[in-house]
Protein backbone atom coordinates (compact mmCIF):
# COMPACT_ATOMS: atom_id res chain seq x y z
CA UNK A 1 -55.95 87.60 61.22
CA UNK A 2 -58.41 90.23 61.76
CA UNK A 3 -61.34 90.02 63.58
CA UNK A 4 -63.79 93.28 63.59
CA UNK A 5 -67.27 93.14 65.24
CA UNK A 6 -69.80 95.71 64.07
CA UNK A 7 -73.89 95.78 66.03
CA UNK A 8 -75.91 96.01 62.69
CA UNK A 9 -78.85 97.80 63.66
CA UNK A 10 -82.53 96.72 61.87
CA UNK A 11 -81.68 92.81 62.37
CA UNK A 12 -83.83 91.39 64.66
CA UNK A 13 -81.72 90.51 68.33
CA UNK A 14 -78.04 91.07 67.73
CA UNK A 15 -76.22 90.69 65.21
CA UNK A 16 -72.71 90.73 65.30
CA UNK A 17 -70.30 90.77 61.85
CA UNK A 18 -67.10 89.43 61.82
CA UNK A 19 -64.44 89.89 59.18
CA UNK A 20 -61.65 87.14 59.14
CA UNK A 21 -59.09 87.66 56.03
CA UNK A 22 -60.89 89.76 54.03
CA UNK A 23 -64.00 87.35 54.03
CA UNK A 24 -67.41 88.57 55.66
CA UNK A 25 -69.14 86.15 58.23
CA UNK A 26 -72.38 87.29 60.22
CA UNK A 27 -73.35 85.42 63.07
CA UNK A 28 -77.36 86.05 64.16
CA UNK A 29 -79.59 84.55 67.21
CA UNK A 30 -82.61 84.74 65.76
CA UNK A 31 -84.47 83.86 68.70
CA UNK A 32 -84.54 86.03 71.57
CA UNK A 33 -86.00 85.61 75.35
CA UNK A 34 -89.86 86.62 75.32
CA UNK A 35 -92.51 86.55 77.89
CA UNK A 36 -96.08 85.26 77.78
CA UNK A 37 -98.71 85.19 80.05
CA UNK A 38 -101.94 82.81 80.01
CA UNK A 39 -104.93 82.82 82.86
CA UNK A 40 -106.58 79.50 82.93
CA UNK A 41 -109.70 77.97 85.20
CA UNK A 42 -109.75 74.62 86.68
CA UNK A 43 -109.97 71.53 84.46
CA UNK A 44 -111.05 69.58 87.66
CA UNK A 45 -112.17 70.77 91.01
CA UNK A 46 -114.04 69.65 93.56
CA UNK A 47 -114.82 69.38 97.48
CA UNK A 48 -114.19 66.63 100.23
CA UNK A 49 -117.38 66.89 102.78
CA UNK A 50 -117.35 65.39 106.11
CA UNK A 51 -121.05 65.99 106.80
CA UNK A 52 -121.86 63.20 103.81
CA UNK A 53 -118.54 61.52 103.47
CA UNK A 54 -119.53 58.98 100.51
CA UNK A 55 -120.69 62.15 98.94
CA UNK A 56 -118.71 63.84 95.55
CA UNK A 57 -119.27 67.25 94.71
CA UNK A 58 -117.74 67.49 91.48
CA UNK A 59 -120.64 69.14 89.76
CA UNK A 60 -121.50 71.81 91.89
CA UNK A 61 -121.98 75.17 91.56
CA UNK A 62 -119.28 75.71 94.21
CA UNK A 63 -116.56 73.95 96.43
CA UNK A 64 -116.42 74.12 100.53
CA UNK A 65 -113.41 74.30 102.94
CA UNK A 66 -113.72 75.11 106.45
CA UNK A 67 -115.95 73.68 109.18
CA UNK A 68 -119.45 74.21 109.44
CA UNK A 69 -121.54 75.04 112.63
CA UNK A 70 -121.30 71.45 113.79
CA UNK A 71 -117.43 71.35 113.48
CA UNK A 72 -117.47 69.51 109.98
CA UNK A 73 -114.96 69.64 107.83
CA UNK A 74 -114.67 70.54 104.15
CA UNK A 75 -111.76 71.15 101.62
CA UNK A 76 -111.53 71.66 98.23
CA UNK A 77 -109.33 70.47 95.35
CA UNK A 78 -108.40 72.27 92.63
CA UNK A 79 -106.15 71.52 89.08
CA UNK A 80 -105.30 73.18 86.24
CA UNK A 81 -103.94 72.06 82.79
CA UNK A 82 -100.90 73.72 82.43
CA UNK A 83 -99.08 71.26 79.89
CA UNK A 84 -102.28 71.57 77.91
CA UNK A 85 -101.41 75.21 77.68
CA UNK A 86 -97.89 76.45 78.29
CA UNK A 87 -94.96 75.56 75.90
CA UNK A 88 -93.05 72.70 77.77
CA UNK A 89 -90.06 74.91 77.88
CA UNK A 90 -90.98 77.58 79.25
CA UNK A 91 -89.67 78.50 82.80
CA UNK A 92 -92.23 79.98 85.19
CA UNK A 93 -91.71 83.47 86.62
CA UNK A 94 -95.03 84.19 88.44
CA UNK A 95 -98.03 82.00 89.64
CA UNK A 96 -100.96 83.81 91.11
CA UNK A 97 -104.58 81.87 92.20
CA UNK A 98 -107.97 83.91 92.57
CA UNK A 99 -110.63 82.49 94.20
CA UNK A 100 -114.56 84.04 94.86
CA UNK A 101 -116.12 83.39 98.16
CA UNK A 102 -119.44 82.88 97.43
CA UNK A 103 -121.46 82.15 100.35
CA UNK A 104 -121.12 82.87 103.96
CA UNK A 105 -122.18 81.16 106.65
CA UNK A 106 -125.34 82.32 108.71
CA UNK A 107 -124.05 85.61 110.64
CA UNK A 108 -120.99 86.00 108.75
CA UNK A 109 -118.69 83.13 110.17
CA UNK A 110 -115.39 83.20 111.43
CA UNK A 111 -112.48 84.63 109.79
CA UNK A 112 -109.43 82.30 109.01
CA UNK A 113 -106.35 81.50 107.08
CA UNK A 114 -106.78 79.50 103.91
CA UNK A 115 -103.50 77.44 102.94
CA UNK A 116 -103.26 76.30 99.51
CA UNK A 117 -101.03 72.66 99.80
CA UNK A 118 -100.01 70.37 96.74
CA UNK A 119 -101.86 67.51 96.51
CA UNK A 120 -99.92 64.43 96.50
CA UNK A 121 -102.18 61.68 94.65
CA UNK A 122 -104.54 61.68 91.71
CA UNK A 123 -108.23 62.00 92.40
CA UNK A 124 -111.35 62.01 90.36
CA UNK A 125 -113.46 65.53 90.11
CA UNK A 126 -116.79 63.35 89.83
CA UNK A 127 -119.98 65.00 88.73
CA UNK A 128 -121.94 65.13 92.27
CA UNK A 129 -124.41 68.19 91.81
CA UNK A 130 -125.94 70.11 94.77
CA UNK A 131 -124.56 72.19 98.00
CA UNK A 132 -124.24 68.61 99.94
CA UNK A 133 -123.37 66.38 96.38
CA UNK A 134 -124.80 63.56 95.56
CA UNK A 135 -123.77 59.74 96.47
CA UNK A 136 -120.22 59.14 94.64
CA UNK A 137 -120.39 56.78 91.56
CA UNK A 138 -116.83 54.81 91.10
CA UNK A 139 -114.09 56.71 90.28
CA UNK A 140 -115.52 59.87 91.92
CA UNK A 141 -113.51 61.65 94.91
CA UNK A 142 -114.89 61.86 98.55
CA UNK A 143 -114.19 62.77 101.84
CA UNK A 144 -113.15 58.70 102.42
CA UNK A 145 -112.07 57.93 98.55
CA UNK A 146 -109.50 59.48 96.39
CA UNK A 147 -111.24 57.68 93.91
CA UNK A 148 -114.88 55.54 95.11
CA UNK A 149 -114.74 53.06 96.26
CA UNK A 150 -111.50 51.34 96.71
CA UNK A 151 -108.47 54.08 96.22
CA UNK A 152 -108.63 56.03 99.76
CA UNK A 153 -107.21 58.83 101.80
CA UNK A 154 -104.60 58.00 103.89
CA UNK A 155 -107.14 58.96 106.62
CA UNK A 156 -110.63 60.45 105.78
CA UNK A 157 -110.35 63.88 104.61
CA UNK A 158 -106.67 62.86 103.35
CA UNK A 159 -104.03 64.14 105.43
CA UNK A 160 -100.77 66.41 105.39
CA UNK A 161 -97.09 64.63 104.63
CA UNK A 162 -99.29 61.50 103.12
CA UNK A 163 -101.79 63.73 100.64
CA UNK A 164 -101.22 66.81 100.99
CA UNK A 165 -97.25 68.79 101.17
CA UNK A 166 -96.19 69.14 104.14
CA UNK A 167 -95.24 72.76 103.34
CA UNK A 168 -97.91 75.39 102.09
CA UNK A 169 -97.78 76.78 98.57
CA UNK A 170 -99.81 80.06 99.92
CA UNK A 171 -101.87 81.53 102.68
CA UNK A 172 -104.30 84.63 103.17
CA UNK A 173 -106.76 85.87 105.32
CA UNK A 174 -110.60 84.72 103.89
CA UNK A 175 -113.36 86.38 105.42
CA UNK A 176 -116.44 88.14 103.43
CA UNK A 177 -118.23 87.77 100.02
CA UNK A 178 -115.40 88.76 97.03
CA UNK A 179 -112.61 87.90 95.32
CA UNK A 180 -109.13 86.72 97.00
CA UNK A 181 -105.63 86.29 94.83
CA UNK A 182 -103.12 84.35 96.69
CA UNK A 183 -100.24 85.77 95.06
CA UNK A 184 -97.45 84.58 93.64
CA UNK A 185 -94.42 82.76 95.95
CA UNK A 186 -91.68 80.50 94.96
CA UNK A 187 -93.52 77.83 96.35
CA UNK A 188 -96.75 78.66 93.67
CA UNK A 189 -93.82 78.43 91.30
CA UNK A 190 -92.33 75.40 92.07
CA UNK A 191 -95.48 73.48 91.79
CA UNK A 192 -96.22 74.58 88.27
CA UNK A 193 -93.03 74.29 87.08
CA UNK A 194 -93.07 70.86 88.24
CA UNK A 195 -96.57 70.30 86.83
CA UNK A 196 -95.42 72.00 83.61
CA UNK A 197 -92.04 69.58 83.55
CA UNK A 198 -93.90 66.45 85.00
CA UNK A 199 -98.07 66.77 83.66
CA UNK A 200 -98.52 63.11 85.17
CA UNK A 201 -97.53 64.29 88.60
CA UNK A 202 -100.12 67.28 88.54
CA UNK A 203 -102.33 66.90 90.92
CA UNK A 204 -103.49 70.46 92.20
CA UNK A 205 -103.48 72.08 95.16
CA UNK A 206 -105.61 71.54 98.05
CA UNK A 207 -107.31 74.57 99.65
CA UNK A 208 -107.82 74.15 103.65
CA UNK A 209 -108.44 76.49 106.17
CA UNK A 210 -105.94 76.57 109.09
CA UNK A 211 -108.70 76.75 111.78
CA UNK A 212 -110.69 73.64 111.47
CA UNK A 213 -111.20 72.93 114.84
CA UNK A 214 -113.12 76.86 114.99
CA UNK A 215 -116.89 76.59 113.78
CA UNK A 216 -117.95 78.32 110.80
CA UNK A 217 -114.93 79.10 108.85
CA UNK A 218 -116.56 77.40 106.21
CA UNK A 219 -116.60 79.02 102.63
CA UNK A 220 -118.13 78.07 99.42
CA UNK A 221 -116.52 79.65 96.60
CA UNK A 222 -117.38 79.80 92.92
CA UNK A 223 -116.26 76.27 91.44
CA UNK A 224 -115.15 75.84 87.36
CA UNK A 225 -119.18 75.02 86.36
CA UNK A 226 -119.87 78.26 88.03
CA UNK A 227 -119.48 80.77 84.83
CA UNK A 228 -118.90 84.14 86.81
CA UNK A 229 -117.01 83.22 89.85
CA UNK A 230 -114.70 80.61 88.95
CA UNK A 231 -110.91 80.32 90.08
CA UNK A 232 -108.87 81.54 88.17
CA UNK A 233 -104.83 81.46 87.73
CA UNK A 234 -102.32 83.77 86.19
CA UNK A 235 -99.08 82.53 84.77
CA UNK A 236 -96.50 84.66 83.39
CA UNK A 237 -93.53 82.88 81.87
CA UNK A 238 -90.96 83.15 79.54
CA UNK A 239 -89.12 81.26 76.37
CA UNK A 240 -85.64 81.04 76.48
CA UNK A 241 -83.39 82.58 73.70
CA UNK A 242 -81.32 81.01 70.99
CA UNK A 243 -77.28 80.63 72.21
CA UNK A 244 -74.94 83.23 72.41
CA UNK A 245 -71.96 82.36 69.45
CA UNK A 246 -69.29 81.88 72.08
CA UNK A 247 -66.81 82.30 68.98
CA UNK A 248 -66.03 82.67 65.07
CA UNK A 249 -62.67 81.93 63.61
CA UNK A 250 -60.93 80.75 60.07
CA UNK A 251 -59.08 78.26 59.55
CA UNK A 252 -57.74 76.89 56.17
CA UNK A 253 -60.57 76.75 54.12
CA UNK A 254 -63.33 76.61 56.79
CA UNK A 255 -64.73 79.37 59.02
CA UNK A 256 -65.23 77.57 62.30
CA UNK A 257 -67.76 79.06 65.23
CA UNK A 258 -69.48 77.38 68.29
CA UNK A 259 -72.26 77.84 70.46
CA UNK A 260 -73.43 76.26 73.79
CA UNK A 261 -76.87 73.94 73.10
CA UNK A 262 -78.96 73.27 76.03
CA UNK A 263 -79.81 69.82 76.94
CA UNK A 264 -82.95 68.41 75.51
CA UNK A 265 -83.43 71.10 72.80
CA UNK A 266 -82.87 70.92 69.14
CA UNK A 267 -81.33 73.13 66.92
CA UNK A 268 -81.54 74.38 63.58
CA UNK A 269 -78.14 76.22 62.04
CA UNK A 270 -78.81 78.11 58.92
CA UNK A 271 -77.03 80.47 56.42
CA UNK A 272 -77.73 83.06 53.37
CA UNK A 273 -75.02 84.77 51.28
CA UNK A 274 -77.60 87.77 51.34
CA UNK A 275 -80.59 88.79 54.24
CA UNK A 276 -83.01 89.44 51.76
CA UNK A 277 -86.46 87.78 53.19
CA UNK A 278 -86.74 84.08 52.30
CA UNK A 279 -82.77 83.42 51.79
CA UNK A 280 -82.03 81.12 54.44
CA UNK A 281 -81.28 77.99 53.68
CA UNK A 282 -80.28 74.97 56.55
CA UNK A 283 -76.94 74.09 57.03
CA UNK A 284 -76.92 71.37 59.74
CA UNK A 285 -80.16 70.57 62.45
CA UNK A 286 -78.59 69.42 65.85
CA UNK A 287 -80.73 67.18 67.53
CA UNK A 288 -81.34 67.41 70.96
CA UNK A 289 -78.07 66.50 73.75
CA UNK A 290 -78.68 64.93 76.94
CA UNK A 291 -76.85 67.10 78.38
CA UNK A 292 -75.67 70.80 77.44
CA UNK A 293 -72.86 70.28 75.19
CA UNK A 294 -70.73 73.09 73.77
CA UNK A 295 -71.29 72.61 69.08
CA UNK A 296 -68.94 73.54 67.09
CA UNK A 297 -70.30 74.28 63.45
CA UNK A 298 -67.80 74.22 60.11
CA UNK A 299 -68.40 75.34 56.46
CA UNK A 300 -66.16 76.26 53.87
CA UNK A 301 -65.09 79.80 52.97
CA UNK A 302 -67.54 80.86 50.72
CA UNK A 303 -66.69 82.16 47.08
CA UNK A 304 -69.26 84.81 48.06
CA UNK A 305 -67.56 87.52 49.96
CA UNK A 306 -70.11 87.24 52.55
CA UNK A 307 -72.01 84.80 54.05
CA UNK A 308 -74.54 85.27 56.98
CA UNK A 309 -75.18 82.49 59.47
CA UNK A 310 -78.04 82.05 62.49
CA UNK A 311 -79.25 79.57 65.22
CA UNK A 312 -82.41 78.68 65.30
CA UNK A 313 -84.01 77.05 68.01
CA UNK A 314 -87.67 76.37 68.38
CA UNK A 315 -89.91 77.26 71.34
């Protein structure tokens, strides 16, 4: 049997052409790798205040984290909607948060490290309006309540290992008015991956300063109702490609090839007898395995003396 592959240039990814006794068989992946990109803004932020614990700040023009003059504490929460905007299959290759300081504190403040840290349980943004909120309705997160009254923090404020990750997701030096990216880490990546695999489980990301015990590291930066000066965060990703065909062969009256289908995705195999636009037809749909499973696809030999075939596999 012979078995000749020839790269036919103009067909979109690659196309490799196989002839198997004296019968034509092309094989195309028809969809290839591709990368995307998407900035989104919160769909939920907010600040827990110490100075007026039963407070929510949900509607504010900005969010706090830091401590004040008077060694209170503040931290913000932040979430975006990934699922809501990212295929569910795509795999996350960068993750990168901007955030606008606002407001200083009188003189300038102190300097300090900002961490950004997962949060662990669901909270409610609340719609408490002014620099110091308003009193928390129900549902609305405070510096006691995850959700007022009843659901609390572990401790007031919530606290690392119990709400917040243990580890930290980011860190960078915040100090004067302007913008600040935390760039991209594997941690940053992690998280929306998971958030993108598992949207239940999203929860944000908690942004403390490291030096709460200093005075005035406080910052109030630009929160989601805030038009200009809103956080921000840039997500570059890509789709994965259609298989490989791992393999084409004849045998009897069948041409036989195989491919290796990923777990959980479905898959459409099609042929034409000619690639003129519009002349594919579907010759089997694989439903999605639970787990990656290696397909092996038969037709008959064709009276045509050609035949083209393609996986397709949606994004």
């Amino acid at each position: 049997m012979k078995s000749d592959r020839i790269f036919m240039p103009g067909l979109r990814g690659i196309s490799a052409v196989f002839g198997l006794i004296g019968w034509l068989a092309g094989v195309v992946a028809v969809c290839q790798a591709r990368g995307d990109s998407v900035t989104l803004q919160p769909s939920a932020d907010t600040s827990l205040f110490e100075t007026a614990p039963n407070n929510n700040l949900g509607g504010s023009l900005s969010l706090v984290a830091g401590s004040n003059a008077s060694g209170f504490r503040s931290r913000a929460l932040l979430r975006f909607d990934l699922a809501g905007n990212i295929p569910s299959n795509a795999v996350i290759q960068s993750v990168a948060l901007t955030v606008t300081v606002v407001t200083l504190p009188g003189g300038g403040g102190a300097d300090s490290i900002f961490d950004l840290r997962r949060v662990l349980g669901d909270w409610g943004e609340g719609a408490g309006s002014g620099n110091q909120g308003s009193p928390a309705g129900d549902g609305e997160a405070t510096w006691n309540n995850r959700f007022y009254p009843s659901a609390t923090w572990t401790v007031p404020g919530g606290a690392v290992s119990n709400d917040f990750s243990a580890g930290v997701s980011a860190s960078m030096l915040v100090s004067n008015l302007g913008g600040y990216t935390f760039s991209s880490t594997s941690n940053l990546v992690a998280d929306a991956q998971a958030w993108l695999s598992t949207p239940a489980a999203n929860f944000g990301w908690a942004l403390m300063s490291e030096s709460e015990t200093l005075h005035q590291t406080a910052r109030r930066f630009g929160a989601r109702e805030d038009p200009v000066n809103a956080a921000s965060l840039a997500v570059q990703y890509v789709l994965p490609s259609a298989p490989d065909i791992q393999w084409i062969t004849a045998s009897g009256n069948q041409i036989h090839f195989g491919f290796l289908a990923q777990a959980g995705r479905p898959y459409s195999v099609q042929y034409s007898d000619t690639l003129a636009p519009g002349g594919w037809l579907i010759l089997t749909n694989i439903p999605p395995q639970t787990v990656t499973t290696n397909i092996v696809i038969a037709d008959p030999l064709s009276a045509n003396l050609r035949r083209f075939y393609r996986i397709a596999a949606p994004f």
